[in-house]
Each structure stands twice: as structure tokens, then as C-alpha cells.
N, C-alpha and C. Protein backbone atom coordinates (compact mmCIF):
# COMPACT_ATOMS: atom_id res chain seq x y z
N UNK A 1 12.51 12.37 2.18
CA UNK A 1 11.93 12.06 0.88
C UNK A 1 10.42 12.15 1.01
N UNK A 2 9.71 12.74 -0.08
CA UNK A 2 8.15 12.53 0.25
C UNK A 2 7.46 11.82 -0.58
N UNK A 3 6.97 11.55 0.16
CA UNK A 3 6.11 9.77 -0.60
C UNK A 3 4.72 10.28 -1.02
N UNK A 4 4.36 11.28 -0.53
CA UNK A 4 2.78 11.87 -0.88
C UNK A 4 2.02 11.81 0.84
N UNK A 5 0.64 11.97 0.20
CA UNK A 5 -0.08 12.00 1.39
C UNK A 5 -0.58 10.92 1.71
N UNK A 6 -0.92 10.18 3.26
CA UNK A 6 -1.34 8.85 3.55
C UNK A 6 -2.87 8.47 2.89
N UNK A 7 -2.67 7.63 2.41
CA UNK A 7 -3.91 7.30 1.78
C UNK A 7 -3.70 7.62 0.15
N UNK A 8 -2.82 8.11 -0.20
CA UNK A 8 -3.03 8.90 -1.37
C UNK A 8 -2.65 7.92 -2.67
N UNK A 9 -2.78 7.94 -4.03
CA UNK A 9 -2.01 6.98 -4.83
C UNK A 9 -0.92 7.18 -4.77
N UNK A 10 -0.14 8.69 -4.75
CA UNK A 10 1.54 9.05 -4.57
C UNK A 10 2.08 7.72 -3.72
N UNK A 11 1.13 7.92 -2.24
CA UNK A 11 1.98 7.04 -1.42
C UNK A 11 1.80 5.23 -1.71
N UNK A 12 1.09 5.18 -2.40
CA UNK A 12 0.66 3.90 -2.67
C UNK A 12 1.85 3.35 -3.76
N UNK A 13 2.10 4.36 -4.82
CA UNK A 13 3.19 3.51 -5.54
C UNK A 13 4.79 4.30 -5.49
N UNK A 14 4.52 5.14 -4.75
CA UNK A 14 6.07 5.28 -3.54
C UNK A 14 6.19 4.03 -3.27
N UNK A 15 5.51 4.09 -1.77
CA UNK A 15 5.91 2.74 -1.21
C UNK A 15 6.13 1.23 -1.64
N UNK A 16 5.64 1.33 -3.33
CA UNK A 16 5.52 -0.21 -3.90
C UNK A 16 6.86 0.46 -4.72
N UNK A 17 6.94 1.21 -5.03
CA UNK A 17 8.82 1.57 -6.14
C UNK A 17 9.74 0.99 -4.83
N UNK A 18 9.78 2.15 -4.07
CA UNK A 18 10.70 1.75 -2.73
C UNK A 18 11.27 0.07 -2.61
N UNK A 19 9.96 -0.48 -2.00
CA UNK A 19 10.33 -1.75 -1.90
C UNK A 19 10.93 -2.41 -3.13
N UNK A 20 9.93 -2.29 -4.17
CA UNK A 20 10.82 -3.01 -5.04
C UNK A 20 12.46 -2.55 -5.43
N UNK A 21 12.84 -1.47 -4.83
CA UNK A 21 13.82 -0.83 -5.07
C UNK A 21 14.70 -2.06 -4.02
N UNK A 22 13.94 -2.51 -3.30
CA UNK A 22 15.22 -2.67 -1.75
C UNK A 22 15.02 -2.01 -0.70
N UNK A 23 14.03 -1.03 -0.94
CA UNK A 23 14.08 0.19 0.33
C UNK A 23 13.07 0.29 1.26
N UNK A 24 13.14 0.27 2.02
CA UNK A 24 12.09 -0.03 3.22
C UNK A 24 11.77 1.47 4.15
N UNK A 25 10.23 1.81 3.18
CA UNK A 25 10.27 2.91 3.27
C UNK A 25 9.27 3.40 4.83
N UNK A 26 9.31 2.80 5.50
CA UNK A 26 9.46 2.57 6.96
C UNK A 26 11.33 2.94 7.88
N UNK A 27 11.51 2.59 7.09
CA UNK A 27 12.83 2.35 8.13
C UNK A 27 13.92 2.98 7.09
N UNK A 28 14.09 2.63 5.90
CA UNK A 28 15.39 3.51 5.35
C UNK A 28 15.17 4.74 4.51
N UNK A 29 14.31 5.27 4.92
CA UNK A 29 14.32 6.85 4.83
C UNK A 29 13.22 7.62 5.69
N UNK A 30 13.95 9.06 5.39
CA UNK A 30 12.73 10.08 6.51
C UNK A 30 11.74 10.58 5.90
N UNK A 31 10.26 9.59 5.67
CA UNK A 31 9.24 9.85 4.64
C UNK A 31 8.76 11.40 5.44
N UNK A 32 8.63 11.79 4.00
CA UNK A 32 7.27 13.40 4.32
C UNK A 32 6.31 13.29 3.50
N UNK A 33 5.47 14.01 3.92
CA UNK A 33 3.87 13.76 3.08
C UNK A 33 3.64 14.78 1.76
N UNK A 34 4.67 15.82 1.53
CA UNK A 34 4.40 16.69 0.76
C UNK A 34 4.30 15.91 -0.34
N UNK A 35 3.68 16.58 -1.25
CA UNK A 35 2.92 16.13 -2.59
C UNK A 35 3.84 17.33 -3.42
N UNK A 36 2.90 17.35 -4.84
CA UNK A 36 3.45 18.21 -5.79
C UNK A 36 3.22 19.99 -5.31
N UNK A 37 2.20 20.19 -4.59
CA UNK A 37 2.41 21.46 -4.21
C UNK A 37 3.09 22.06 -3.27
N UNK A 38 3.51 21.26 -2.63
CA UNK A 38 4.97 21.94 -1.85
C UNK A 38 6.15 20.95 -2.30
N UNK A 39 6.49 20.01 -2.93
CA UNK A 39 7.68 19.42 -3.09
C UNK A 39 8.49 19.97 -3.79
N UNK A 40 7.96 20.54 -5.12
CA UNK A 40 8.86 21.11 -5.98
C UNK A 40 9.48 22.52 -5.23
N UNK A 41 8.72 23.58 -4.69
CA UNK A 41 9.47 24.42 -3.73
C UNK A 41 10.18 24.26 -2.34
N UNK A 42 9.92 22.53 -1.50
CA UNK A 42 11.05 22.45 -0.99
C UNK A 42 12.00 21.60 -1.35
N UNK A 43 12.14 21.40 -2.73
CA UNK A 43 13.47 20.54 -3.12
C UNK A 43 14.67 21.11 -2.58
N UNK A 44 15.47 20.64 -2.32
CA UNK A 44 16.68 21.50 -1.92
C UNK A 44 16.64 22.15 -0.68
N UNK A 45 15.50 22.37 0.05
CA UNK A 45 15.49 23.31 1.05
C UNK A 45 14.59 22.69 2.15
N UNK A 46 15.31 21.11 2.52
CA UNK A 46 14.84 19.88 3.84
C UNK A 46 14.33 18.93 3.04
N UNK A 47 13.86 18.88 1.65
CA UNK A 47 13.50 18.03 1.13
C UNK A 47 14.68 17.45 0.12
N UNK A 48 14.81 16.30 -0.05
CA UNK A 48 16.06 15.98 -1.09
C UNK A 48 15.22 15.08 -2.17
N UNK A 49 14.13 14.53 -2.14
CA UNK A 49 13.78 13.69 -3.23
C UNK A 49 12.30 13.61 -2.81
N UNK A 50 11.40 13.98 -3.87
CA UNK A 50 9.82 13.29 -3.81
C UNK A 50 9.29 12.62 -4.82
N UNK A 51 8.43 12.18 -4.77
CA UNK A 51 7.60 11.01 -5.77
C UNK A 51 6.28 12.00 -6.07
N UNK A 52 6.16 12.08 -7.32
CA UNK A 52 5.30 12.62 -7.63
C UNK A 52 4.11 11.40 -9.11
N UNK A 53 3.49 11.47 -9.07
CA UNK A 53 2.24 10.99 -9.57
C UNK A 53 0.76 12.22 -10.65
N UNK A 54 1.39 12.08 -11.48
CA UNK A 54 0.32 13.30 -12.52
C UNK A 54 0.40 13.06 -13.82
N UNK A 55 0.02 13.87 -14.53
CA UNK A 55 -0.29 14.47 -16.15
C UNK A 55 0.96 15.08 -16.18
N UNK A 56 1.36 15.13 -18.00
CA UNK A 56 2.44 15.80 -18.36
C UNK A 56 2.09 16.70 -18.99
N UNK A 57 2.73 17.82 -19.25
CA UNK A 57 3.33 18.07 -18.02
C UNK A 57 2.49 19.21 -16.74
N UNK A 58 3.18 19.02 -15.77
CA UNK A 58 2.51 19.25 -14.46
C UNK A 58 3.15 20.78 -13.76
N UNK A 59 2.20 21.31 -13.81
CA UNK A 59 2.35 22.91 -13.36
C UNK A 59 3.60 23.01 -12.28
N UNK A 60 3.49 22.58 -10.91
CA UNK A 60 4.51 22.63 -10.17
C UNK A 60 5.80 21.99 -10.42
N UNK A 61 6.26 20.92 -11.35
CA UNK A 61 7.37 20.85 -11.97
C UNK A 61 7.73 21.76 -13.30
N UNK A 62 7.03 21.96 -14.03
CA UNK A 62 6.99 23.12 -15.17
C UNK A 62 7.92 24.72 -14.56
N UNK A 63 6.55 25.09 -13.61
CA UNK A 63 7.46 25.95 -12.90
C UNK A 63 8.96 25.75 -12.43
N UNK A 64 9.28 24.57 -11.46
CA UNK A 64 10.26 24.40 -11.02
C UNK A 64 11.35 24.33 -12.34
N UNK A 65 11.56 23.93 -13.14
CA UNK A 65 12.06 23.81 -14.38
C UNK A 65 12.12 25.05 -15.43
N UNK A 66 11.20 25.95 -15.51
CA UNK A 66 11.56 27.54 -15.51
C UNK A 66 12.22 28.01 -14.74
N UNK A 67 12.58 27.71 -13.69
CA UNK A 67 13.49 28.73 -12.47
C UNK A 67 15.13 28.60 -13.63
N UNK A 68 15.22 26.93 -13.02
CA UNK A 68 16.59 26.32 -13.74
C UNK A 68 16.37 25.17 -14.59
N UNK A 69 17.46 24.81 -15.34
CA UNK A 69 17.64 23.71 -15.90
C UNK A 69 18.02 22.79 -15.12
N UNK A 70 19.11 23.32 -14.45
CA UNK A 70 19.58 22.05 -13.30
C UNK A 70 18.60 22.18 -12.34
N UNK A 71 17.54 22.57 -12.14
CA UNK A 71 16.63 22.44 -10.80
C UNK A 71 16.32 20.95 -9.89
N UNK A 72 16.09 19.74 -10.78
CA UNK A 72 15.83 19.15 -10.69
C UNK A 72 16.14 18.01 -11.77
N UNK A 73 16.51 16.66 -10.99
CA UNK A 73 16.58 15.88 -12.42
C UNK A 73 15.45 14.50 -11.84
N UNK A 74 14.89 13.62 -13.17
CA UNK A 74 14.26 12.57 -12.98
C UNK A 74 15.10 11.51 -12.62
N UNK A 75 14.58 10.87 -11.66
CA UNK A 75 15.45 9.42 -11.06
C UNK A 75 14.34 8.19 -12.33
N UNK A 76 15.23 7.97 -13.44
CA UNK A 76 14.36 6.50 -13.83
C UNK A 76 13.77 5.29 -13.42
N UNK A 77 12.76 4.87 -13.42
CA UNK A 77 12.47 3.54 -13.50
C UNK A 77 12.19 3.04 -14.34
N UNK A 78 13.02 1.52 -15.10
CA UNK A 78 12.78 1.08 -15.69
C UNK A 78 12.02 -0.20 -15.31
N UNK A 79 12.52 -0.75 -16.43
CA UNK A 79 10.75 -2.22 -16.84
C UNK A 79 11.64 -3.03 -15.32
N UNK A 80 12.55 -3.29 -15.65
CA UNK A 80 13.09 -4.44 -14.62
C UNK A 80 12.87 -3.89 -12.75
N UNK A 81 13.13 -2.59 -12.82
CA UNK A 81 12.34 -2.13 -11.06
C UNK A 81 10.30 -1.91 -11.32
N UNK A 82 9.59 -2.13 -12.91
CA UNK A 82 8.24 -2.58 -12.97
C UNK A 82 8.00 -3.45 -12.80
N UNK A 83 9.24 -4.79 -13.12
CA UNK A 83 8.64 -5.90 -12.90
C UNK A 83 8.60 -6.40 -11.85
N UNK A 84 9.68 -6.07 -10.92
CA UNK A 84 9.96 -6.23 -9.14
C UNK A 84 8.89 -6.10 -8.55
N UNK A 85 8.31 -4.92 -9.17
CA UNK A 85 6.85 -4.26 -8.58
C UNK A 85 5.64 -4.79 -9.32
N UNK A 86 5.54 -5.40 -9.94
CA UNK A 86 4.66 -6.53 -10.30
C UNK A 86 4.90 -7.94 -9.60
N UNK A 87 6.01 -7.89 -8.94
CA UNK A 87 6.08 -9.65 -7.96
C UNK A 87 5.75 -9.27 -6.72
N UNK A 88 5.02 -7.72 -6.71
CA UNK A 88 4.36 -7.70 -4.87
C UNK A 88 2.59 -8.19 -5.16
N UNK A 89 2.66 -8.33 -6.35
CA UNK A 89 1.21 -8.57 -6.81
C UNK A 89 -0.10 -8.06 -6.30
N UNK A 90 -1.16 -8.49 -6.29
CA UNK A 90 -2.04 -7.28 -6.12
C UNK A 90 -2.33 -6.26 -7.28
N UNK A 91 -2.70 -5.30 -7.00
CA UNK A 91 -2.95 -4.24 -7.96
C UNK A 91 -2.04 -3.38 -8.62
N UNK A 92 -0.89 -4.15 -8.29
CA UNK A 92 0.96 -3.60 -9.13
C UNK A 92 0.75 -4.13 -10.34
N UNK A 93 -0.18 -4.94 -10.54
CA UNK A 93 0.31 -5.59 -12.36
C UNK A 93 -0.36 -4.92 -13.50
N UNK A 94 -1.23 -3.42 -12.61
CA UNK A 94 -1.69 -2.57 -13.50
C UNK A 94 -0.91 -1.36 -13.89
N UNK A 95 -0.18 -1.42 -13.19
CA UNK A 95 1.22 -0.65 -13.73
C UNK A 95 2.03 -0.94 -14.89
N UNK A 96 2.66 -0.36 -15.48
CA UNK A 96 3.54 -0.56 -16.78
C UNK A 96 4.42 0.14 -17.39
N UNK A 97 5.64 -0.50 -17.77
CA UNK A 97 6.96 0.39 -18.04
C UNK A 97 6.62 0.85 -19.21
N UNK A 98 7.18 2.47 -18.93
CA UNK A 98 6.69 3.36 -19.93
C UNK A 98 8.00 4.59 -20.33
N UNK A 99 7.83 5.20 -20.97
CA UNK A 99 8.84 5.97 -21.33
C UNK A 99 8.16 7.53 -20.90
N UNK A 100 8.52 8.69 -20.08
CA UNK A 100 8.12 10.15 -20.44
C UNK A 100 8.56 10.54 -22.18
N UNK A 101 7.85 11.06 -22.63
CA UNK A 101 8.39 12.14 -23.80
C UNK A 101 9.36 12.95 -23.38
N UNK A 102 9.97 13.02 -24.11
CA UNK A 102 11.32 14.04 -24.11
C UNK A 102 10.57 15.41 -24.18
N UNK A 103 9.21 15.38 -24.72
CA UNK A 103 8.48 17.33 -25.06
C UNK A 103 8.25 17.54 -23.70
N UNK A 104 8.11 16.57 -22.37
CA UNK A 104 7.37 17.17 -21.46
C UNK A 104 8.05 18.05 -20.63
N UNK A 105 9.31 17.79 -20.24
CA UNK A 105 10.41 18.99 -19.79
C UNK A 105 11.34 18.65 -20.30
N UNK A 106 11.40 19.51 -21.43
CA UNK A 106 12.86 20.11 -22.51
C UNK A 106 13.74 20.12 -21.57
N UNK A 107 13.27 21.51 -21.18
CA UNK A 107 14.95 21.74 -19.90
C UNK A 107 15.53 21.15 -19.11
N UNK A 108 15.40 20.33 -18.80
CA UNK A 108 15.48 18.82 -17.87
C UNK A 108 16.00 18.05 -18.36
N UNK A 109 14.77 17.73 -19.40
CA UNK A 109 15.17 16.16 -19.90
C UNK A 109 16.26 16.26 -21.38
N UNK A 110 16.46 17.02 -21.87
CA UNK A 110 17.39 18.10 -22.87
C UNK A 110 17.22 16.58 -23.96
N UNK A 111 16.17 16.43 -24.50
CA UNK A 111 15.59 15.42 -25.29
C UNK A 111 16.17 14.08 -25.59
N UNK A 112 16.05 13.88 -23.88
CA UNK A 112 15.84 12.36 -23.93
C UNK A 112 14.63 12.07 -23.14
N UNK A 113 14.07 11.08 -23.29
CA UNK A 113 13.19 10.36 -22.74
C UNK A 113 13.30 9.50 -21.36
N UNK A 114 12.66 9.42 -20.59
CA UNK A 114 12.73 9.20 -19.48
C UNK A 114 11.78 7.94 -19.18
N UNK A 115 12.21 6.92 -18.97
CA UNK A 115 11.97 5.14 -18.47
C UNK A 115 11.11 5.72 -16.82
N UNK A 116 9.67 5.48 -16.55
CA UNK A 116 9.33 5.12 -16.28
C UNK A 116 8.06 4.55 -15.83
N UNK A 117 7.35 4.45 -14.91
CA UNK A 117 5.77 4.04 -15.09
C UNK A 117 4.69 4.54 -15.01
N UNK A 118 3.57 3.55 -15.62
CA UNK A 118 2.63 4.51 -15.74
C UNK A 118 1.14 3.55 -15.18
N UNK A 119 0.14 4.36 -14.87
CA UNK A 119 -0.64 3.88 -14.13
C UNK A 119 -2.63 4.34 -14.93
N UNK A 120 -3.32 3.35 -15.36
CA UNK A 120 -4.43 4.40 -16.27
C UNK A 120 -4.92 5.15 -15.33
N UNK A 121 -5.65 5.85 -16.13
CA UNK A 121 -6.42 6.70 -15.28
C UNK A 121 -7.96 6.83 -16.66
N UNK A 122 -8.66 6.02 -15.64
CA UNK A 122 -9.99 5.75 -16.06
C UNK A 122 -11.56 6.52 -16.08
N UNK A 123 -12.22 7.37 -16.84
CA UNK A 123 -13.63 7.57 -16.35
C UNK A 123 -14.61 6.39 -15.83
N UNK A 124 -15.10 6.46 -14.73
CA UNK A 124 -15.78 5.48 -14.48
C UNK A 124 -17.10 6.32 -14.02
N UNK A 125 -18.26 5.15 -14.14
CA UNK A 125 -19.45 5.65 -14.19
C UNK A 125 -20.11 4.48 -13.75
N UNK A 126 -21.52 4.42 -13.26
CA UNK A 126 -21.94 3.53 -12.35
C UNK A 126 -22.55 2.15 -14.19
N UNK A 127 -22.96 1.20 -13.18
CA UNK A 127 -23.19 0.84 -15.15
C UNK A 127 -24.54 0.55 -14.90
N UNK A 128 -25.56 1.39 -14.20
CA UNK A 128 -26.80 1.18 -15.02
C UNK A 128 -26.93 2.81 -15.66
N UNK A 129 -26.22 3.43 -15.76
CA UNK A 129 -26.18 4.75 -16.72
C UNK A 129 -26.88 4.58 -18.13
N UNK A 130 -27.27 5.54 -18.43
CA UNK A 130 -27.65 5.22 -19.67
C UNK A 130 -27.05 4.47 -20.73
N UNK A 131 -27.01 3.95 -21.75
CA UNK A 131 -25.94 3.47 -22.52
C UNK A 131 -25.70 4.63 -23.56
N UNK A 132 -26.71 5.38 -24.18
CA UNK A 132 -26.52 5.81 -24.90
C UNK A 132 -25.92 7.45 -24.33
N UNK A 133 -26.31 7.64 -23.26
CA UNK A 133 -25.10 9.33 -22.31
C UNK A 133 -24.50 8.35 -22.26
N UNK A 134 -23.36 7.19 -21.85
CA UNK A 134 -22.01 6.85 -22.31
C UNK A 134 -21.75 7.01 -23.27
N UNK A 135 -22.30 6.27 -24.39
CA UNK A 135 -21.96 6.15 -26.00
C UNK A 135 -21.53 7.81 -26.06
N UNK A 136 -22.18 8.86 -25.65
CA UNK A 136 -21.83 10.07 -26.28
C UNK A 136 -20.84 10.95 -25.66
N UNK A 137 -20.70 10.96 -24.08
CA UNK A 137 -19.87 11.17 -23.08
C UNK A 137 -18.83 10.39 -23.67
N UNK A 138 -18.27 9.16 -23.61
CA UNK A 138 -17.13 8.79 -24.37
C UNK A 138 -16.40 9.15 -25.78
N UNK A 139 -17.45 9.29 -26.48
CA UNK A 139 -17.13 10.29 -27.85
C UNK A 139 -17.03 11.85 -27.93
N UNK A 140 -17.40 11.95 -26.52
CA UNK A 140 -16.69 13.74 -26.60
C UNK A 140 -15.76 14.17 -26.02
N UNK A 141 -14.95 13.08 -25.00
CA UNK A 141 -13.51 13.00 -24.75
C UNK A 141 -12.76 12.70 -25.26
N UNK A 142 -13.38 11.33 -26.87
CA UNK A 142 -12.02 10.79 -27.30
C UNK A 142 -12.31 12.23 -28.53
N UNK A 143 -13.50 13.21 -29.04
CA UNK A 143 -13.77 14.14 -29.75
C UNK A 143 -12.27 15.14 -29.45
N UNK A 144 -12.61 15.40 -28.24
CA UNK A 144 -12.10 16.94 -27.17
C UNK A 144 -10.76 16.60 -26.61
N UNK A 145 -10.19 15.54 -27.31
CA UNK A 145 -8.82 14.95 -26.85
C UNK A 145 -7.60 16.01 -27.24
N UNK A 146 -7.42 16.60 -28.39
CA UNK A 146 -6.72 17.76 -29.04
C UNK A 146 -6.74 19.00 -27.92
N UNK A 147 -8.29 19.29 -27.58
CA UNK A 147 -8.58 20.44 -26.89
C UNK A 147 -7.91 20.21 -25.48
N UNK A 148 -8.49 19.06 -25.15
CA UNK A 148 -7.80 19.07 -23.96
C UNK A 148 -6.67 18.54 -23.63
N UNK A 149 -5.90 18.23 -24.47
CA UNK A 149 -4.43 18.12 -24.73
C UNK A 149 -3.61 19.38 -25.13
N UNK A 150 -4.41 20.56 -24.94
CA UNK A 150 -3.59 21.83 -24.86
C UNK A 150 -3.11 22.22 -23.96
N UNK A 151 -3.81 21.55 -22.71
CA UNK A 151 -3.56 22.40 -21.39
C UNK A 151 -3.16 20.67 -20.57
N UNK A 152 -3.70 19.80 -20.75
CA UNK A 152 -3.31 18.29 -20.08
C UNK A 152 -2.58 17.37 -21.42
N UNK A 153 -1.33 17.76 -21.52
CA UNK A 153 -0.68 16.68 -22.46
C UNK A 153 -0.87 15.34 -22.45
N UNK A 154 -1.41 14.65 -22.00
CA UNK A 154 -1.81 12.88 -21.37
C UNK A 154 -3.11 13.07 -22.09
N UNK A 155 -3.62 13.67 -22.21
CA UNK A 155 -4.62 13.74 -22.69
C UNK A 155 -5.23 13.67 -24.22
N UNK A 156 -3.23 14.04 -24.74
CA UNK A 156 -3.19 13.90 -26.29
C UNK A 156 -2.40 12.30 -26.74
N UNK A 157 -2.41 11.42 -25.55
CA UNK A 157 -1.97 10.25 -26.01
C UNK A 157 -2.86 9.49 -25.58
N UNK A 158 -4.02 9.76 -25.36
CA UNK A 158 -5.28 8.79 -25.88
C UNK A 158 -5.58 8.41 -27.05
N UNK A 159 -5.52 6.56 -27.07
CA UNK A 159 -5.62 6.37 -28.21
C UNK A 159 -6.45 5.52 -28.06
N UNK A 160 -7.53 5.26 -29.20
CA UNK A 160 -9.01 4.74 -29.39
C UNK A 160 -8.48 2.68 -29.18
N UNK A 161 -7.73 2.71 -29.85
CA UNK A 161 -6.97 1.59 -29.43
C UNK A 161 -6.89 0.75 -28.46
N UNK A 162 -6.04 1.63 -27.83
CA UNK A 162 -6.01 1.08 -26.17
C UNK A 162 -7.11 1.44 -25.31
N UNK A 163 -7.69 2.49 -25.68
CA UNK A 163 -8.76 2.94 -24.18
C UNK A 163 -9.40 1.98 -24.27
N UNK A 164 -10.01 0.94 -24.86
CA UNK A 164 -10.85 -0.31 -24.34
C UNK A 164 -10.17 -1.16 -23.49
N UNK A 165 -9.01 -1.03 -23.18
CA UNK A 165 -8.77 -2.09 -22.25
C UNK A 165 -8.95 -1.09 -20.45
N UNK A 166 -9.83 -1.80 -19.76
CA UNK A 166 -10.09 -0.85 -18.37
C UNK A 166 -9.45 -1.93 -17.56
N UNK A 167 -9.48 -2.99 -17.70
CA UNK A 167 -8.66 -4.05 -16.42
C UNK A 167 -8.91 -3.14 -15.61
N UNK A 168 -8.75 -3.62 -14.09
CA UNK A 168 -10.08 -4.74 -14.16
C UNK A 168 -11.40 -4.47 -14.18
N UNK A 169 -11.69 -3.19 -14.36
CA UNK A 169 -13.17 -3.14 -14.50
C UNK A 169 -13.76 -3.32 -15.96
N UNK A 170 -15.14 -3.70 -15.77
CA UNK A 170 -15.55 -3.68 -17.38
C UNK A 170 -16.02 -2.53 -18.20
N UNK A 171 -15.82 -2.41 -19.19
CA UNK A 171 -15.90 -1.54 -20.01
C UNK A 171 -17.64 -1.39 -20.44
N UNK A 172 -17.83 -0.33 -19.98
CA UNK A 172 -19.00 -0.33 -19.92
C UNK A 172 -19.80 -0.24 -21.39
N UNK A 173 -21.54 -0.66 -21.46
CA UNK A 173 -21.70 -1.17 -22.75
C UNK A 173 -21.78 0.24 -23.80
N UNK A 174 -22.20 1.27 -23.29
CA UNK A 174 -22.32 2.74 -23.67
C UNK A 174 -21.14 3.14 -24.42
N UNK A 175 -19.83 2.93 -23.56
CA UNK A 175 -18.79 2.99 -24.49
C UNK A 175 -18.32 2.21 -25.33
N UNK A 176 -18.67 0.92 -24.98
CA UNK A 176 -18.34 -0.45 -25.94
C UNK A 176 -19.00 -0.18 -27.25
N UNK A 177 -20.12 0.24 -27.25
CA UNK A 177 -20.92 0.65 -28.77
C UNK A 177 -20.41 2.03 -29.53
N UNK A 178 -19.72 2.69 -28.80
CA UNK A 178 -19.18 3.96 -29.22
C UNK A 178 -17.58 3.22 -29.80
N UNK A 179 -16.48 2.68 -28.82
CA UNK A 179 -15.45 2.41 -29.52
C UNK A 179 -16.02 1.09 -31.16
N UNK A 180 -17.06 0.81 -30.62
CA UNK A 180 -17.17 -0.36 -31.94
C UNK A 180 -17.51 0.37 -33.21
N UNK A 181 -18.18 1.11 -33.07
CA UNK A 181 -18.56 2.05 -33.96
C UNK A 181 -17.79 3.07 -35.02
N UNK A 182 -15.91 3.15 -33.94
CA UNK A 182 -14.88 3.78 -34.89
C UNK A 182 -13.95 2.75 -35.20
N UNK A 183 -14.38 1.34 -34.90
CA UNK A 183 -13.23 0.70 -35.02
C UNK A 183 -12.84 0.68 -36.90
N UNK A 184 -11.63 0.37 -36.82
CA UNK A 184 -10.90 0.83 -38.50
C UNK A 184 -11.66 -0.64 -39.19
């Protein structure tokens, strides 16, 4: 099974699913380090299961999922193996049970949705930055969200809403005056 590379986030919430699974990913399985660029081409061929960590949808499963329909299927996690993984505490309680879209692999997921987690993924910037290059840098990602939700689908479920919450870091004041500024 491949957990990702050492050091990597793959292997970081591998190894926190695992456990909370029951699985002791030391001892009850034969971890490999492949990631998404070789996992999806050795599925089936020494590899039987990897953990992958990305944007939807993600080139090397896309591909793999053009070959076949049956190529590959998603193993779920739901809220109750999130919350397991929120009682190792630490930096697990920034995780959260989430659903895939059924648009992100049709052929796969043959439109259902898929239970499981999700992890933010934050711009960060030092905070004596300008305030006002934040204020505008933040308004041309939540601007360029469409655009770049053509080619990074995650990118089109940014919502002005939620992006203020950064837990645990603070939200810096550059963007704080930019989200205050569209609030409804």
C-alpha cells in the first residue's frame, strides 16, 4: 500500500486514517512511498492500494479512469473514521468529513458521491506584508476562482464564506479588509 513520501502530507494523513482505521501502519501492511505519479500506473501491478492527497480532479487519476471504468474504485471515509482521527488530536481536528462530487470521476464514481476528508489548503504570507498587496492578492483569487476552476476544480468551491476561517493561523489584516468589504 503507499502511504506517500516520508515527510510528505500523503504520509501524514495515511498514517493518521490507518490508525484510526485499527491499522498499524508500521506493522499491518507493506507501506511504499509512491505518491500520485507512479501509484495510479502501479495499481494492480505490486501495488494494491494508495492514499492519495490533491485537487479534483487530479491528472494521474483522471487518466487512470480514461483507461477503464473499473480501473480503480474509492475506499470511503466517513465522519465516524474523521472523528477517530480527531481523538489522535493534534493537528487531526483540522480535518473534516466531506463528501467528493460525483462530477469529479463520472466513470468511477457513476454519480454518487464519495464520503471523505478534507484538509484546507491555505495562501499564507508573512504578516508584515503590505495590507493593501493582500487586500488585492486575495481579491484576485477569490476574482480568478471560475478561471482557475477550469483546470483545478477545488478551486471552484471557494467560497467567500468560509475562506475566513484559516484555524489556526490568523487571517491576515489585508485580507480581513478585502473579505469585509464583500460581506452580503
Amino acid at each position: 500500500m503507499a502511504i506517500g513520501l516520508p515527510n510528505s502530507g500523503v504520509r501524514l494523513i495515511a498514517n493518521g486514517v490507518l490508525k484510526a482505521a485499527g491499522i498499524d501502519p508500521e506493522k499491518d501492511i507493506k507501506p511504499s512511498s509512491d505518491g500520485i505519479d507512479t501509484g495510479p500506473r502501479r495499481l494492480g501491478h505490486g501495488l494494491d492500494a494508495f492514499f492519495w492527497s490533491g485537487g479534483l480532479p487530479t491528472d494521474g487519476l483522471s487518466r487512470l479512469a480514461k483507461k477503464s471504468a473499473s480501473a480503480f474504485r474509492f475506499v470511503p471515509i466517513d465522519a465516524g473514521l474523521v472523528a477517530k482521527l480527531h481523538d489522535q488530536g493534534g493537528a487531526t481536528r483540522y480535518y473534516r468529513a466531506t463528501k467528493m462530487p460525483e462530477s469529479a470521476y463520472p466513470t468511477i464514481q457513476r454519480g454518487d458521491p464519495v464520503p471523505t476528508l478534507a484538509v484546507s489548503n491555505l495562501l499564507v504570507t508573512r504578516s508584515d506584508m503590505n495590507p493593501r498587496l493582500t487586500e488585492w492578492l486575495t481579491r484576485t483569487v477569490i476574482d480568478s476562482r471560475d478561471g482557475i476552476g477550469a483546470t483545478v476544480h477545488s478551486a471552484q468551491l471557494v467560497d467567500v464564506r468560509t475562506a475566513i476561517y484559516t484555524d489556526p493561523l490568523q487571517l491576515h489584516r489585508g485580507a480581513q479588509r478585502y473579505y469585509q468589504s464583500v460581506k452580503p
